[in-house]
N, C-alpha and C. Protein backbone atom coordinates (compact mmCIF):
# COMPACT_ATOMS: atom_id res chain seq x y z
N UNK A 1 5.64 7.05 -2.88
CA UNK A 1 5.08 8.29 -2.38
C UNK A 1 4.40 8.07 -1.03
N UNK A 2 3.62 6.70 -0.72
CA UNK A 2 2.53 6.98 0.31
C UNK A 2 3.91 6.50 1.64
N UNK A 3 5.20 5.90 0.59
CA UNK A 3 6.25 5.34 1.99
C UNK A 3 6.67 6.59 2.61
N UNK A 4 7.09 7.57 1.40
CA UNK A 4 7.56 8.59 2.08
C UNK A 4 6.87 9.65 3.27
N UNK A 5 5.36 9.62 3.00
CA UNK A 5 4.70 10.48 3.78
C UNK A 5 4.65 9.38 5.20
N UNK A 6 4.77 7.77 4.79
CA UNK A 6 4.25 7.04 6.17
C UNK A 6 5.83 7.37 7.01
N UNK A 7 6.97 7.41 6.19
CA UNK A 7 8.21 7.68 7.09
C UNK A 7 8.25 8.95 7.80
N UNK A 8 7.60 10.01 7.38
CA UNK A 8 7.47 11.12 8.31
C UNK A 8 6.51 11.29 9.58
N UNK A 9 5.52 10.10 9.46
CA UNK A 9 4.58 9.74 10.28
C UNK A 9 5.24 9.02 11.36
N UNK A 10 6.08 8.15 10.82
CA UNK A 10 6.75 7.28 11.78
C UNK A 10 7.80 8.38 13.05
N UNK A 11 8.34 9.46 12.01
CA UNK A 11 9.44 10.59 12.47
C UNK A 11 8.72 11.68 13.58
N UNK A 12 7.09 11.68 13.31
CA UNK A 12 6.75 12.55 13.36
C UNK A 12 4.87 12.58 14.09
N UNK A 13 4.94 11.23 14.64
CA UNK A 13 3.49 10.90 15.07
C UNK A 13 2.19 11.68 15.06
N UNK A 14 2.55 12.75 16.26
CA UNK A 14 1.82 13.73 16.74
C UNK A 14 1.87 15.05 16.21
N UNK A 15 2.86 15.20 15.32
CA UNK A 15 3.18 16.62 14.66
C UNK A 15 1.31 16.47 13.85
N UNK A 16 1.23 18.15 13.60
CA UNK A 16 0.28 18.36 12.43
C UNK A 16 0.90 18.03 11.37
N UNK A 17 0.31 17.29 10.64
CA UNK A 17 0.29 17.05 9.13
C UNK A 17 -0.35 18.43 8.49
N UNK A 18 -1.49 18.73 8.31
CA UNK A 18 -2.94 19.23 7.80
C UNK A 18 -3.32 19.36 8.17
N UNK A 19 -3.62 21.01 7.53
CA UNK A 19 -4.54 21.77 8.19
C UNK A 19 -5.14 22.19 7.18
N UNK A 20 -6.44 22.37 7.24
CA UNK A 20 -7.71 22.59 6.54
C UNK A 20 -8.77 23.16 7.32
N UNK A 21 -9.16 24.31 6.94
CA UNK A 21 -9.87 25.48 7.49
C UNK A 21 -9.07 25.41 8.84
N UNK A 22 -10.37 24.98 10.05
CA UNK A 22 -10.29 25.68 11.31
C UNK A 22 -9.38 23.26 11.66
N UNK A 23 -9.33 23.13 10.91
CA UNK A 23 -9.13 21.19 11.20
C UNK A 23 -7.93 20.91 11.22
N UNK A 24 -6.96 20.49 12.39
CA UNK A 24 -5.77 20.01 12.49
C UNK A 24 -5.75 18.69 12.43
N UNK A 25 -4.73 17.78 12.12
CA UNK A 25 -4.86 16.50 11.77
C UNK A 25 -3.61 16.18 11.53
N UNK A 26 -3.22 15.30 12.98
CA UNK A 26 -1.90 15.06 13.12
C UNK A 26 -1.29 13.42 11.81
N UNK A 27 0.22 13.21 11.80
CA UNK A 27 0.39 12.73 10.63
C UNK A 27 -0.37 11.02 11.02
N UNK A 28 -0.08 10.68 12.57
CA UNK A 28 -0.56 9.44 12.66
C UNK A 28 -2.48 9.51 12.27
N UNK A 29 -2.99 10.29 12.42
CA UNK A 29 -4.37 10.40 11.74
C UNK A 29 -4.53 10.39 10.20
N UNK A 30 -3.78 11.03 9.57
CA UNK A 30 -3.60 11.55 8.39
C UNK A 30 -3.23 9.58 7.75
N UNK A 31 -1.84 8.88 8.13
CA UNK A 31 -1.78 7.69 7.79
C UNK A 31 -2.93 6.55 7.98
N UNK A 32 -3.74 6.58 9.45
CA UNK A 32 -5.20 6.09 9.60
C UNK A 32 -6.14 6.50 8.81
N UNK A 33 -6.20 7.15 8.11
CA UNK A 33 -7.40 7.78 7.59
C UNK A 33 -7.06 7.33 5.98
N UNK A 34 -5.67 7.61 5.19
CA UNK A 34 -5.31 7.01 4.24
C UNK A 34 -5.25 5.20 4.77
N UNK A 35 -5.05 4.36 5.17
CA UNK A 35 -4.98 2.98 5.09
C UNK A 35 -6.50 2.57 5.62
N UNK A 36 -7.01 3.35 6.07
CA UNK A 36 -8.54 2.88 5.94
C UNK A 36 -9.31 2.95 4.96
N UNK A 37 -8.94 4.06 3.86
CA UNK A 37 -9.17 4.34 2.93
C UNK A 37 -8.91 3.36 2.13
N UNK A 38 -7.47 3.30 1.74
CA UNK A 38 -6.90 2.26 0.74
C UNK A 38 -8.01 0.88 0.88
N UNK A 39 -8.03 0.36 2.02
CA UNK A 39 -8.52 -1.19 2.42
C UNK A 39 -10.04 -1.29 2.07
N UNK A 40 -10.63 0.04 1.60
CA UNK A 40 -12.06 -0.01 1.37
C UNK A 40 -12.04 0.41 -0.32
N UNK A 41 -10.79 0.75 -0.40
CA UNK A 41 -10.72 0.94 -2.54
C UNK A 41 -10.60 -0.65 -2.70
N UNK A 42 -10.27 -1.16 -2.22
CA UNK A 42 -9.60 -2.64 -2.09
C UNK A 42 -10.80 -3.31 -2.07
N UNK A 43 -11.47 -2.94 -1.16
CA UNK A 43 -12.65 -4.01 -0.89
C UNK A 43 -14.11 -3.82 -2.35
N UNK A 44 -13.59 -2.48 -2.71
CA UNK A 44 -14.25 -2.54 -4.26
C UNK A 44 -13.61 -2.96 -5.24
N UNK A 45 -12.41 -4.03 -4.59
CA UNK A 45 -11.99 -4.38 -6.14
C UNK A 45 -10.73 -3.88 -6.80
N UNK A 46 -10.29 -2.58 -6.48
CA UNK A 46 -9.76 -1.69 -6.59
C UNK A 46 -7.57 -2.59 -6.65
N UNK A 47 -7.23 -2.36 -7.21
CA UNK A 47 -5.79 -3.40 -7.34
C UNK A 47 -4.72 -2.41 -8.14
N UNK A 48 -3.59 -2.89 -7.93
CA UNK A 48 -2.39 -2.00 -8.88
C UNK A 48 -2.76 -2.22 -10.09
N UNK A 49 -2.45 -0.30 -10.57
CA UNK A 49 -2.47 -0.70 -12.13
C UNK A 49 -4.35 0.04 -12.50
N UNK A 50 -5.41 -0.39 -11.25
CA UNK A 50 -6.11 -0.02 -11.78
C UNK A 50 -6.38 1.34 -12.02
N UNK A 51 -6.73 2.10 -12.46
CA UNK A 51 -7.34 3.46 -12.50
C UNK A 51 -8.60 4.18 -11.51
N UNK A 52 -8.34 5.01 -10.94
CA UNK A 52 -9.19 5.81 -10.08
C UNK A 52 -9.26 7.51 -10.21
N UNK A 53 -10.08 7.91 -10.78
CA UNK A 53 -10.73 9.14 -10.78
C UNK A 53 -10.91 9.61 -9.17
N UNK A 54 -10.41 11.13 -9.63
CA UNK A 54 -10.54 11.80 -8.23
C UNK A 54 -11.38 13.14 -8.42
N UNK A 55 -12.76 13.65 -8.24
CA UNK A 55 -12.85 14.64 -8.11
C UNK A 55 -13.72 15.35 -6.83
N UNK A 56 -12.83 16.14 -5.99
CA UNK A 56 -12.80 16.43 -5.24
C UNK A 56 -12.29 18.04 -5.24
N UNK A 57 -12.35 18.96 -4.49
CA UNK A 57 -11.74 20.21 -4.31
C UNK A 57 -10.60 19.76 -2.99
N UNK A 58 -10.11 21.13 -2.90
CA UNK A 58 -8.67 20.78 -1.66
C UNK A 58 -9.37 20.31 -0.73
N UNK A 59 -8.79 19.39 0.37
CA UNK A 59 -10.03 19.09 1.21
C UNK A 59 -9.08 17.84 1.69
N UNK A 60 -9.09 17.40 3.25
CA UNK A 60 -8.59 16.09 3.33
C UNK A 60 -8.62 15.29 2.88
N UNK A 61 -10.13 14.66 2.40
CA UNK A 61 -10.44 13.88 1.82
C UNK A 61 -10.09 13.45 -0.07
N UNK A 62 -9.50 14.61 -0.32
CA UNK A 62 -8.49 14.44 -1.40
C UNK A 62 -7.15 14.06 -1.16
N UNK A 63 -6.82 14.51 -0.21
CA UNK A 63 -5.61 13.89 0.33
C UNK A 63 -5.49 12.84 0.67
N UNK A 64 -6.29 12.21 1.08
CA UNK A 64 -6.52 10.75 1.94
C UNK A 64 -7.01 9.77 0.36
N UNK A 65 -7.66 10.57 -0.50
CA UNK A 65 -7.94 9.83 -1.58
C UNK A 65 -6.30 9.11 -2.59
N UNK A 66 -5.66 10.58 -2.91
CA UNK A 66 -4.89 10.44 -3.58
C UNK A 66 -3.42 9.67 -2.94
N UNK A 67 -3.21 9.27 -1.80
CA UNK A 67 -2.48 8.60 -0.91
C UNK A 67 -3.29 7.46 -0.99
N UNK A 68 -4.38 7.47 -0.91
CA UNK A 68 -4.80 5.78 -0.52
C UNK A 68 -4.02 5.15 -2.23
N UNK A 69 -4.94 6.02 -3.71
CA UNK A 69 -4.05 4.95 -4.61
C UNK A 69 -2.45 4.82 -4.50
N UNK A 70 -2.02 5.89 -3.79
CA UNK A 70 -0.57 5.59 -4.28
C UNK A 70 0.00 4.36 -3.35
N UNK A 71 -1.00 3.83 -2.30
CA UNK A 71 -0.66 3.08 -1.35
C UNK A 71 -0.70 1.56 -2.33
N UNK A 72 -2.13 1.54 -2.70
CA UNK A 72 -2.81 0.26 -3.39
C UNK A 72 -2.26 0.04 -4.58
N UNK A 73 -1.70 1.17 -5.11
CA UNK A 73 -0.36 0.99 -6.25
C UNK A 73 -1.79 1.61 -7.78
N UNK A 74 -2.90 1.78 -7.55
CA UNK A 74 -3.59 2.09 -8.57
C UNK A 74 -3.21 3.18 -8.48
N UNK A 75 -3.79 4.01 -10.17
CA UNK A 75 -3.41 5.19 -10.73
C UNK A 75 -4.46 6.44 -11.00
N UNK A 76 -3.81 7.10 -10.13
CA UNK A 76 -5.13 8.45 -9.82
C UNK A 76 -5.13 9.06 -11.08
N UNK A 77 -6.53 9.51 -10.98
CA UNK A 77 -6.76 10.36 -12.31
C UNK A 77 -7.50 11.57 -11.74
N UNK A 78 -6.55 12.71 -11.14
CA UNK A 78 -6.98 13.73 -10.85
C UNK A 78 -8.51 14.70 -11.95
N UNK A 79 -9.33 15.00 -11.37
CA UNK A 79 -10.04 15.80 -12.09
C UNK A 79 -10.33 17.44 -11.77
N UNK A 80 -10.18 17.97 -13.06
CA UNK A 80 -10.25 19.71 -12.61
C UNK A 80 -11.77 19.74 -12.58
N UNK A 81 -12.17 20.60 -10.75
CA UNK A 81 -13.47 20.36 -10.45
C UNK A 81 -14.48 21.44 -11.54
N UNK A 82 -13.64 22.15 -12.23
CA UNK A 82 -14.13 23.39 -12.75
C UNK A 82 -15.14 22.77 -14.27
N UNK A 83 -14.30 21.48 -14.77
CA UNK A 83 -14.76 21.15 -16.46
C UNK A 83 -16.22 20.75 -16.31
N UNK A 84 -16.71 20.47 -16.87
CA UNK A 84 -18.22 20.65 -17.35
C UNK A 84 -18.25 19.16 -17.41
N UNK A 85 -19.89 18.67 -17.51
CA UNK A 85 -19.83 17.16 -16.91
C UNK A 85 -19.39 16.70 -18.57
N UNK A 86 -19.75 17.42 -19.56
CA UNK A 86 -19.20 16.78 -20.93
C UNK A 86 -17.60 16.42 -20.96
N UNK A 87 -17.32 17.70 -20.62
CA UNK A 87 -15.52 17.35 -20.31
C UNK A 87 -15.21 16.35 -19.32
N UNK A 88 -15.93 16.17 -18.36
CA UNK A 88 -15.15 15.04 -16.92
C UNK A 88 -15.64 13.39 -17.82
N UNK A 89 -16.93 13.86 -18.46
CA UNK A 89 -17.38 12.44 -19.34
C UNK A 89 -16.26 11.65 -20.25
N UNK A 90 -16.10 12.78 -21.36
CA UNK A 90 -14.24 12.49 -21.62
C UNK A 90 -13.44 11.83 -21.31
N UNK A 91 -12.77 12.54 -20.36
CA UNK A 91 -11.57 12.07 -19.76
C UNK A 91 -12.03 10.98 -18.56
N UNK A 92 -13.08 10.27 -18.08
CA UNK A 92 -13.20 9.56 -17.16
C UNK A 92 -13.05 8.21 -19.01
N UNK A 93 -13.84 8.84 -19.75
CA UNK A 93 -13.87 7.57 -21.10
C UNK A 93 -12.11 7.15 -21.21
N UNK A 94 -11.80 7.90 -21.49
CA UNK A 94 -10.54 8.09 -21.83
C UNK A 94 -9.34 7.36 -21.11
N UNK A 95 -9.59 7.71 -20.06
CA UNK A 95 -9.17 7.32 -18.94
C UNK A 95 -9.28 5.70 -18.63
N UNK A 96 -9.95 5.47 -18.92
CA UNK A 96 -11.10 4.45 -18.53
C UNK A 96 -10.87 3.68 -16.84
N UNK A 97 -11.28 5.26 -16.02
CA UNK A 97 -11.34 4.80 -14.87
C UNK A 97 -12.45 4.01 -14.47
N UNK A 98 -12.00 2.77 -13.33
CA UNK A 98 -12.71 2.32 -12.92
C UNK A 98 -13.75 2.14 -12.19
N UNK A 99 -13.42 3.71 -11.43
CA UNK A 99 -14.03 3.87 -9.94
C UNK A 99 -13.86 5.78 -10.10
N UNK A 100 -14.51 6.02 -9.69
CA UNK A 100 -15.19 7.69 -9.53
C UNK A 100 -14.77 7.99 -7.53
N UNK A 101 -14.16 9.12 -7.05
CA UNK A 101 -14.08 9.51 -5.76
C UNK A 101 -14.59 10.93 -5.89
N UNK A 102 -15.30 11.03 -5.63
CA UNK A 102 -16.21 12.25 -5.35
C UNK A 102 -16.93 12.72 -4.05
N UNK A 103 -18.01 13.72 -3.43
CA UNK A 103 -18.48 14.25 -2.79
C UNK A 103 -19.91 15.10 -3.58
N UNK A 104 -20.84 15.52 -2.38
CA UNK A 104 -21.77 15.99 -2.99
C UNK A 104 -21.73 16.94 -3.49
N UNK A 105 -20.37 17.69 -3.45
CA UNK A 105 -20.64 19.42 -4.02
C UNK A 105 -20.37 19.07 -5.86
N UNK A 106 -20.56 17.49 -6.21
CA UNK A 106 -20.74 17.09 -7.73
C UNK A 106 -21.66 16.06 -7.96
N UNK A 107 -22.56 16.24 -7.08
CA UNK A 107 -23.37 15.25 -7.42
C UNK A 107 -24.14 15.61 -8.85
N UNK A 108 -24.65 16.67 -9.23
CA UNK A 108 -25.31 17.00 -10.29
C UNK A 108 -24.79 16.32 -11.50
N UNK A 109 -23.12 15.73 -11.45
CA UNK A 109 -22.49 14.83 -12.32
C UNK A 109 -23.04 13.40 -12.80
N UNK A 110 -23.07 13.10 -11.76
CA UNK A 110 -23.30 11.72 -10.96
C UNK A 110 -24.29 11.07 -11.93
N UNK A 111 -25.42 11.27 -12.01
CA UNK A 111 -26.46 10.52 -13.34
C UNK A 111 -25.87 10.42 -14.48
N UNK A 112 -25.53 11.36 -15.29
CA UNK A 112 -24.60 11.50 -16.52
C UNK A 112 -23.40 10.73 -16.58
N UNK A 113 -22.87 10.86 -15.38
CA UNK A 113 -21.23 9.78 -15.46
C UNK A 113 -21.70 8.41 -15.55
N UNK A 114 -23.02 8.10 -14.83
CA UNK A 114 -23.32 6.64 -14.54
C UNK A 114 -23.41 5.89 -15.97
N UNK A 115 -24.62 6.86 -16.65
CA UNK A 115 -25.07 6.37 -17.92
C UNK A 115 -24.28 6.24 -19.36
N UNK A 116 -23.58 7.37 -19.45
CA UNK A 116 -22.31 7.36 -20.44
C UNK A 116 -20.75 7.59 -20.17
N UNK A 117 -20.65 6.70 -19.25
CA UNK A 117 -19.14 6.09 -18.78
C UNK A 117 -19.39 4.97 -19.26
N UNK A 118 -18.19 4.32 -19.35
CA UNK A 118 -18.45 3.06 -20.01
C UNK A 118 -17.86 2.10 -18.87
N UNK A 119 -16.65 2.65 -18.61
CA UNK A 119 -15.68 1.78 -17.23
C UNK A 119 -16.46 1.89 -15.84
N UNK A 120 -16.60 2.97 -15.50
CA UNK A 120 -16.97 3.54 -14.44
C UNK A 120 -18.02 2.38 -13.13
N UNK A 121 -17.66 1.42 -12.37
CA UNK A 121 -18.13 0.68 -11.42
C UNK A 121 -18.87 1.25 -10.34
N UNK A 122 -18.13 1.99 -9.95
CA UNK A 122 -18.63 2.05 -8.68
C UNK A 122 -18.16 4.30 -8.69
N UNK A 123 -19.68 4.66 -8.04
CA UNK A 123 -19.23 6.57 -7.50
C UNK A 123 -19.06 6.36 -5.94
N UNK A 124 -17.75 6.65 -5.43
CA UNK A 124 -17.66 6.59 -4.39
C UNK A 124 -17.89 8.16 -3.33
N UNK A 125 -19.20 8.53 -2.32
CA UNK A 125 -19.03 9.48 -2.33
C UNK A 125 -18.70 9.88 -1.07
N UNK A 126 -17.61 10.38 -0.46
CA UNK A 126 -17.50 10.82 0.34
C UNK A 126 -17.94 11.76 1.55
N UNK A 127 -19.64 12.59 0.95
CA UNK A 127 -20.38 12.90 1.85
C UNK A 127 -21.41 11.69 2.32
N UNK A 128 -21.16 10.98 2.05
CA UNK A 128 -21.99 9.83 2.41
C UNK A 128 -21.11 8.21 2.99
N UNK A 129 -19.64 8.60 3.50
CA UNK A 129 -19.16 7.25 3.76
C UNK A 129 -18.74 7.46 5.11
N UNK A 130 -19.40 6.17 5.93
CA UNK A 130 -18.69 5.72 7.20
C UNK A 130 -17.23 4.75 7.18
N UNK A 131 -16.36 4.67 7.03
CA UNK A 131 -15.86 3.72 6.73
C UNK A 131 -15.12 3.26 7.72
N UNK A 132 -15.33 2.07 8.43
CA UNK A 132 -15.20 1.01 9.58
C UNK A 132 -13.11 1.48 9.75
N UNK A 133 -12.67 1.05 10.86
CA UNK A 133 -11.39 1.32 10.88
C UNK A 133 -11.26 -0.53 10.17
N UNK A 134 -9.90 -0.60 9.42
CA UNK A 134 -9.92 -1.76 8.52
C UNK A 134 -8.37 -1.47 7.80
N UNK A 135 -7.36 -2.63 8.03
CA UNK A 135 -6.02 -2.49 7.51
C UNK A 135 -5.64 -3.02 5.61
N UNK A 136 -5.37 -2.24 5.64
CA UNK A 136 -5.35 -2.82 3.59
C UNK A 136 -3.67 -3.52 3.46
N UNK A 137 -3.34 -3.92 2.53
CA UNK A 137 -2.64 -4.41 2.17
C UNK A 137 -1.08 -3.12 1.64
N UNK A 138 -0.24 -3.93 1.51
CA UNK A 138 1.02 -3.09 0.83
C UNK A 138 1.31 -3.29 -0.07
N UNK A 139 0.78 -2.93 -1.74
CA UNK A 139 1.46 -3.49 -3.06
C UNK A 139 2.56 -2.87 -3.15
N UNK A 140 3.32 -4.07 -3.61
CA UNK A 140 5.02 -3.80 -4.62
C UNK A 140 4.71 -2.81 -5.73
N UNK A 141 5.63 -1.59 -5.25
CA UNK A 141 5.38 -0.42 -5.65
C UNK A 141 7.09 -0.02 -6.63
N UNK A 142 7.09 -0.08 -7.34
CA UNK A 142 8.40 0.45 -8.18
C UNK A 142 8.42 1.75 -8.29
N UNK A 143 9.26 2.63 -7.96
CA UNK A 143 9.23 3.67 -8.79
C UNK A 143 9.10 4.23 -10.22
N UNK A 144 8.89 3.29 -10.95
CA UNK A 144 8.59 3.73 -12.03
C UNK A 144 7.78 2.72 -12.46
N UNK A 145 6.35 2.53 -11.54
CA UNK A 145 4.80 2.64 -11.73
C UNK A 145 4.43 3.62 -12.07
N UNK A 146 3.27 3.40 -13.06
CA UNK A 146 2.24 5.09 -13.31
C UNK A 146 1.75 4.85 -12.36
N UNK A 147 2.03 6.32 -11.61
CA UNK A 147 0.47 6.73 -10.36
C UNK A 147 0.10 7.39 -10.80
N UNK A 148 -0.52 8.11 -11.88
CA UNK A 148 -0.79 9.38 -12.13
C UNK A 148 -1.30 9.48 -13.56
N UNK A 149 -2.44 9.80 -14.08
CA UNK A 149 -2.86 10.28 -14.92
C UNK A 149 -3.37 11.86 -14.82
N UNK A 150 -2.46 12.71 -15.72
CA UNK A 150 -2.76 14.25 -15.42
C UNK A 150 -3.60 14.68 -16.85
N UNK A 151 -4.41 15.19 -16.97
CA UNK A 151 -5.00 15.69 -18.36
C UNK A 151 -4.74 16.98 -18.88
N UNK A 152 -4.37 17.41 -19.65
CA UNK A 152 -3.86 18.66 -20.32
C UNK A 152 -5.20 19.64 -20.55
N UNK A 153 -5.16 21.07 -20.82
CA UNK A 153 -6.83 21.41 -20.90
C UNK A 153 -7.49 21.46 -21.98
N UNK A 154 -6.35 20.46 -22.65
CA UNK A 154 -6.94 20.64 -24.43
C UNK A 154 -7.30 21.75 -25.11
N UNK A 155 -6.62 22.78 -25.17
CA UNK A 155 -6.79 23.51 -25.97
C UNK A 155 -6.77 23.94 -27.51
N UNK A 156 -6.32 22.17 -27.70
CA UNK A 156 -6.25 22.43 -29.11
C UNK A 156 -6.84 21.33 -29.65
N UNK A 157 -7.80 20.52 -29.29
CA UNK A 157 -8.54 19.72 -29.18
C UNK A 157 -8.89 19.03 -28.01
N UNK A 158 -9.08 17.84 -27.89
CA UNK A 158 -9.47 17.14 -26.44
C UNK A 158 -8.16 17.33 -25.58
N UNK A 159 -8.62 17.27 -24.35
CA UNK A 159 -7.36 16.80 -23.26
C UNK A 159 -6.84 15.93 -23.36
N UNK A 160 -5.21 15.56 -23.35
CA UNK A 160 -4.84 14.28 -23.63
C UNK A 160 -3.86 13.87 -22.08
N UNK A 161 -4.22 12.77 -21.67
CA UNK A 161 -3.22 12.11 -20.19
C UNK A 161 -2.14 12.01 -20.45
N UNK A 162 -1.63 12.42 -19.58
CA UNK A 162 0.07 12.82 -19.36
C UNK A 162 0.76 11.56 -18.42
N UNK A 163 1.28 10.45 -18.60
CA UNK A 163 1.29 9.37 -17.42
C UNK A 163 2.62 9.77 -16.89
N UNK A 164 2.41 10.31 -15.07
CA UNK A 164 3.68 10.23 -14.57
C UNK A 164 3.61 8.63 -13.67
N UNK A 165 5.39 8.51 -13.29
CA UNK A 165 5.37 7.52 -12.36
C UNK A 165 6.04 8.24 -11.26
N UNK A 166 5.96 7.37 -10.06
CA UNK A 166 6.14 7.60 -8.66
C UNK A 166 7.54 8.51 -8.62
N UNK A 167 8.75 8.03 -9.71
CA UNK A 167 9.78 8.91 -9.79
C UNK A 167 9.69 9.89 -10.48
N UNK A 168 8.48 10.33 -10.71
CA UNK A 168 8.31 11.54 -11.32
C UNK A 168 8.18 12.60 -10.54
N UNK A 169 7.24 12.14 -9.39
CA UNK A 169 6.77 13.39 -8.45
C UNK A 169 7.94 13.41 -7.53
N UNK A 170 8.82 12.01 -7.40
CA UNK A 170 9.85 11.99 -6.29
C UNK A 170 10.72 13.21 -6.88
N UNK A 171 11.16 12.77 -7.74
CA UNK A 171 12.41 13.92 -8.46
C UNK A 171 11.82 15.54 -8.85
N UNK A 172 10.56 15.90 -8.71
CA UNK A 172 10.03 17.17 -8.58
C UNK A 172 10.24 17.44 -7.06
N UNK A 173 10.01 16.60 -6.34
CA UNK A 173 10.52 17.05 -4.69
C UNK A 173 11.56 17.23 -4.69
N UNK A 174 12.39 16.60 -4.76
CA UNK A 174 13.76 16.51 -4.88
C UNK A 174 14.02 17.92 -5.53
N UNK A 175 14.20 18.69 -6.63
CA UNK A 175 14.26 19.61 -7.22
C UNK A 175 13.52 20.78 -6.62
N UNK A 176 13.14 20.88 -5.97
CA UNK A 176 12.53 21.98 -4.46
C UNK A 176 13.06 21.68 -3.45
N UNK A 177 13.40 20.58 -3.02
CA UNK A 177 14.23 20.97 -2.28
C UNK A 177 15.57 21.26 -2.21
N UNK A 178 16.07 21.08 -3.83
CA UNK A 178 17.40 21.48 -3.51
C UNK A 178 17.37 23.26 -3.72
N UNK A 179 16.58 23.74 -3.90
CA UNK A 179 15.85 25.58 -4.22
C UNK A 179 15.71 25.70 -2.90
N UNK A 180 14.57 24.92 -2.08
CA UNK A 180 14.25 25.91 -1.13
C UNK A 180 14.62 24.81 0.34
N UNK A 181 15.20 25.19 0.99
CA UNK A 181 15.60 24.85 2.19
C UNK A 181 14.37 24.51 3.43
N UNK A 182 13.74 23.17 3.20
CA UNK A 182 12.80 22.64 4.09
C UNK A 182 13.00 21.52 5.40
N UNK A 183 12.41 22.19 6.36
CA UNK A 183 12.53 21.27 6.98
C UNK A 183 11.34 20.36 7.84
N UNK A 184 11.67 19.87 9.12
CA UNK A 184 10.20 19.55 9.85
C UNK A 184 9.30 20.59 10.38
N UNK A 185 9.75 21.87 10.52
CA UNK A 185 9.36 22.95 11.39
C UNK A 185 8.20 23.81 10.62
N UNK A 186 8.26 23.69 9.04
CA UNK A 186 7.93 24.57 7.95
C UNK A 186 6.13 23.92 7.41
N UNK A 187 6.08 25.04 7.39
CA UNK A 187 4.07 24.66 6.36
C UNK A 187 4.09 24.89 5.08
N UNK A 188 3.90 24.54 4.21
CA UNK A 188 3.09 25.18 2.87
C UNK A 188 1.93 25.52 2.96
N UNK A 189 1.42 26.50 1.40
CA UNK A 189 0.23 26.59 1.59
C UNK A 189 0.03 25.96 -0.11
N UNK A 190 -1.17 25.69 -0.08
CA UNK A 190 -1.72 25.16 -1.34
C UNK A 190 -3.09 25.83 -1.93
N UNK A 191 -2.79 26.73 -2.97
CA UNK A 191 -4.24 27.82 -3.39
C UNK A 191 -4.47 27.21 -4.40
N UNK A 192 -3.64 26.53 -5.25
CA UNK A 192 -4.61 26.16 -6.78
C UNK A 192 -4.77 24.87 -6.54
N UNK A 193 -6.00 24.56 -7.11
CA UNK A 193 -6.15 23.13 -7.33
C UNK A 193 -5.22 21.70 -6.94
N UNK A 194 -5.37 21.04 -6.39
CA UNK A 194 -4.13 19.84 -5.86
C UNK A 194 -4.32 19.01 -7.23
C-alpha cells in the first residue's frame, strides 16, 4: 500500500496529494511527512507485525499515521473517534495494541487508556510532536501481511477485529476501479470516518 502511494509520488512529485480544509500538500510532502513518521514509530520500538492504534478524526495526520504502519509493515488498528473511552478500552485490550496515535481533541481518554490497557507503551500525541526530518527503514512487506485490524460495532455483543491484509485493500481498489474510470486528473472526497 505505502509502495503504491510512493509510486504516484515518484509519477507525480508536485501534484496535490491532499487537501484538508484551506491545506494543500503536494505528494512529495505527503511521502516526507509519512517516512518521517514511520522512522519515529521505529524509534519507539515499533516493528512488523506490531500493532498500532489510530485515533484520530480525518486529518493529515491520520493519513501520515496510517501510511507510516503500512510502511513499517505494523498493523493499524483504526479507532471510531465516536466510542466511549469504555469501548476504545476494549478494543485497544483486545487488540493488544502497542502504541496509541492520537491528538488532543482525545485527550480526556488518555488517563484511563494509560491505567487499564494492559499493552499500551507509549500515547503518541500529535498535538504535541516536533518530529526531526529522519529516514526509516523499508520492511519486507507481502501482500498478504495483516495491515489492518477493523472492529465491527458489536452489536450483538463486543466488537470483534476483522484482520485484512495488504491484498485486501489492493483488490477493493482494484474493484473501483474497474466501476469507475480514474485517473491522475480526478479528487475524491472523504465524509465518513477514514
Amino acid at each position: 500500500l505505502y509502495t503504491a502511494l510512493k509510486q504516484a509520488a515518484d509519477r507525480f512529485p508536485k501534484k496535490t496529494a491532499l487537501f484538508f480544509e484551506t491545506l494543500k500538500v503536494s505528494f512529495k510532502d505527503v511521502i516526507h511527512n509519512i517516512n518521517n513518521f514511520a522512522a519515529f514509530l521505529e524509534s519507539k520500538g515499533i516493528k512488523k507485525g506490531d500493532n498500532v492504534a489510530v485515533l484520530l478524526r480525518n486529518s493529515p495526520e491520520f493519513i501520515y499515521s496510517i501510511f507510516a504502519c503500512f510502511k513499517t509493515g505494523a498493523v493499524m488498528v483504526p479507532l471510531n473517534f465516536l466510542l466511549t473511552t469504555d469501548e476504545l478500552i476494549y478494543i485497544l485490550n483486545d487488540s493488544r495494541s502497542l502504541l496509541l496515535i492520537s491528538n488532543n481533541d482525545f485527550k480526556e481518554h488518555f488517563d484511563r487508556i494509560r491505567d487499564e490497557v494492559n499493552n499500551i507503551k507509549t500515547i503518541i500525541n500529535w498535538s504535541e510532536l516536533d518530529i526531526p526530518d529522519q529516514s526509516s527503514s523499508d520492511a519486507e512487506i507481502s501482500e498478504n501481511d495483516i495491515t489492518a485490524i477493523l472492529y465491527t460495532s458489536g452489536t450483538t455483543g463486543h466488537p470483534k477485529g476483522a484482520l485484512l491484509t495488504h491484498k485486501n485493500f489492493l483488490s477493493d481498489v482494484e474493484s473501483c476501479r474497474g466501476v469507475v474510470a480514474v485517473n491522475h486528473k480526478d479528487r475524491s472526497v472523504c465524509f465518513l470516518p477514514l
